[in-house]
N, C-alpha and C. Protein backbone atom coordinates (compact mmCIF):
# COMPACT_ATOMS: atom_id res chain seq x y z
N UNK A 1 95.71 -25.19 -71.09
CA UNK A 1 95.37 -24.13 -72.01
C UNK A 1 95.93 -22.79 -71.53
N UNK A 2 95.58 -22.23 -70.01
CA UNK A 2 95.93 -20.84 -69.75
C UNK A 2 97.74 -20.66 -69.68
N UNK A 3 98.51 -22.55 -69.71
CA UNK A 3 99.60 -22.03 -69.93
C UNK A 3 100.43 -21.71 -71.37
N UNK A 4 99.18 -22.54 -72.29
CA UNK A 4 99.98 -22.04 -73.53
C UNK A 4 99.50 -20.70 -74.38
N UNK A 5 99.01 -20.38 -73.72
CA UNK A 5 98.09 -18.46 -74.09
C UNK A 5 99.30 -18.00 -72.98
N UNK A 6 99.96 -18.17 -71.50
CA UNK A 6 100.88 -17.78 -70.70
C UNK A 6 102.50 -17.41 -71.89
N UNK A 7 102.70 -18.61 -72.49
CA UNK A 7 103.91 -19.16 -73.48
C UNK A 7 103.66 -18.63 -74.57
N UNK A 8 102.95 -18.57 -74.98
CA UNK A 8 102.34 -17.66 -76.98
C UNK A 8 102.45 -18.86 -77.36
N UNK A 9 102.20 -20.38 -76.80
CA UNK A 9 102.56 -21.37 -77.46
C UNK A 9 101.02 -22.03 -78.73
N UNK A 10 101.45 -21.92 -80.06
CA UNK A 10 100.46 -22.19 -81.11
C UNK A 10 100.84 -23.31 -81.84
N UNK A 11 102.11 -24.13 -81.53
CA UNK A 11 102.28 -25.57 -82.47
C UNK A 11 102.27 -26.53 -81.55
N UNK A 12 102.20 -27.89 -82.12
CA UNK A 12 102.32 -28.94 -80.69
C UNK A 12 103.47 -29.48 -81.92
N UNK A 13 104.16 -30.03 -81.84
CA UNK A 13 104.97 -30.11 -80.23
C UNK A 13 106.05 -28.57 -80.04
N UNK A 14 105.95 -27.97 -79.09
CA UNK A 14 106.73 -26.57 -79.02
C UNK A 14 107.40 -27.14 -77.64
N UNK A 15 108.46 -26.78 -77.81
CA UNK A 15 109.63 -27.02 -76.35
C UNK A 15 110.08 -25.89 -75.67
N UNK A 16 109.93 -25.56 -74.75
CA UNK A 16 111.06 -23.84 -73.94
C UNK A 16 111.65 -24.58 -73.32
N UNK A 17 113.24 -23.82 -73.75
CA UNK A 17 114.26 -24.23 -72.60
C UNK A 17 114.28 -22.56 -71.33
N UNK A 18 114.26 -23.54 -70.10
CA UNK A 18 114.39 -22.02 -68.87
C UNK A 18 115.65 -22.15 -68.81
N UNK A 19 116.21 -20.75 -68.58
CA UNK A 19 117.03 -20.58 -67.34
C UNK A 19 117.21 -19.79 -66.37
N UNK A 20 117.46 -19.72 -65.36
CA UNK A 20 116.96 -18.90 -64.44
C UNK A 20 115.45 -18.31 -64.11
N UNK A 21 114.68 -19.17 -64.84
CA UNK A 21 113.49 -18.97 -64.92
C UNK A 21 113.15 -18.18 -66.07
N UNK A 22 113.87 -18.31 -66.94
CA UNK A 22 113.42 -17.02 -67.83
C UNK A 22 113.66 -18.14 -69.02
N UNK A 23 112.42 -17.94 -70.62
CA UNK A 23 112.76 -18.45 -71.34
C UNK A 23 113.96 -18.10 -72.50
N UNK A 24 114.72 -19.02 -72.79
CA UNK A 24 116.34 -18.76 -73.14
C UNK A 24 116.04 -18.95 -75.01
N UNK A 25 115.37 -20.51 -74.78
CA UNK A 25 115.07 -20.96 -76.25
C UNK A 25 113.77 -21.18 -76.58
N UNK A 26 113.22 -21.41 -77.58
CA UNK A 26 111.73 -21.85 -78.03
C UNK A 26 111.86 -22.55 -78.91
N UNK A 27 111.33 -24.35 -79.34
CA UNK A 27 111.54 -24.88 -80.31
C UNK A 27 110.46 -25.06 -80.63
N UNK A 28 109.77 -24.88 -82.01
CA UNK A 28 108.68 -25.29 -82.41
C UNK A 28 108.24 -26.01 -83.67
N UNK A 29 107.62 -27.73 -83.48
CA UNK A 29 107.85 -28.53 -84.44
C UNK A 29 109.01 -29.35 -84.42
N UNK A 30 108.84 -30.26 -84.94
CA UNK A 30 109.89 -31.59 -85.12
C UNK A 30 111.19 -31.03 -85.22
N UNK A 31 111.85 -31.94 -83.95
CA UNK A 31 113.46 -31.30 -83.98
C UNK A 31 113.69 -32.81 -84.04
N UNK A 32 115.21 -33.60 -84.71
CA UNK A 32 115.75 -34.80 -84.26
C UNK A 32 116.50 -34.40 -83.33
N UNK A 33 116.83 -35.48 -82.47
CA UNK A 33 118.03 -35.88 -81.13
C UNK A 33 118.97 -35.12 -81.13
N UNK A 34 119.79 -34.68 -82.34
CA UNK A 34 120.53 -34.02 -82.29
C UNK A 34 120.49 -33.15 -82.38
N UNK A 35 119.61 -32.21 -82.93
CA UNK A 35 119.26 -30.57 -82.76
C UNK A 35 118.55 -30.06 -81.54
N UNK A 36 117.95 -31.47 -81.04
CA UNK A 36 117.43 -31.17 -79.47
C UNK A 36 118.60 -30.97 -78.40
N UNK A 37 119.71 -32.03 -78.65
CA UNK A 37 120.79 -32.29 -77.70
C UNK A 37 121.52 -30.33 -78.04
N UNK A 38 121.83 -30.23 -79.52
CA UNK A 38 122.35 -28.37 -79.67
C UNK A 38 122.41 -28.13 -78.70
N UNK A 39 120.94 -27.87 -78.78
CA UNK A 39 120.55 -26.17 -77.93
C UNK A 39 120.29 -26.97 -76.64
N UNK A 40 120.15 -28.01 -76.25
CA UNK A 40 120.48 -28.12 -74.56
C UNK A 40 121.97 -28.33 -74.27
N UNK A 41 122.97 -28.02 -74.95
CA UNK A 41 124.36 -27.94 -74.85
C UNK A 41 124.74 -26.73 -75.15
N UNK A 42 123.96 -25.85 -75.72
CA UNK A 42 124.33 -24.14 -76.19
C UNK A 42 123.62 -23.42 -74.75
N UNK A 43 122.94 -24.00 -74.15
CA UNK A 43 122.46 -23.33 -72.72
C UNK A 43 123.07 -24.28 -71.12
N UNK A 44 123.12 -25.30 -71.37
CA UNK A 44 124.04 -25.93 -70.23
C UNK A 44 125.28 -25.41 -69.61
N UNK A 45 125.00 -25.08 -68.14
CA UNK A 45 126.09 -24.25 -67.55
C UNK A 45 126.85 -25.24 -66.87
């Protein structure tokens, strides 16, 4: 709980992508495989 009041997180299922420790993306609600794979290929260094 105190981490999703930490996140502003209010849907299940909500995803953060980090980087560098910092959040980059926020997905919230049903993504398919391939809009998940996106944005972990639009932030992959």
């Amino acid at each position: 709980m105190e981490l999703a009041v930490q996140f502003g997180i209010s849907a299940v299922p909500t995803i953060l992508v980090f980087k560098g420790g910092e959040v980059v993306e926020r997905i919230a609600g049903y993504k398919d495989k391939s809009e998940l794979q996106a944005v972990l290929d639009n932030h992959s260094s």
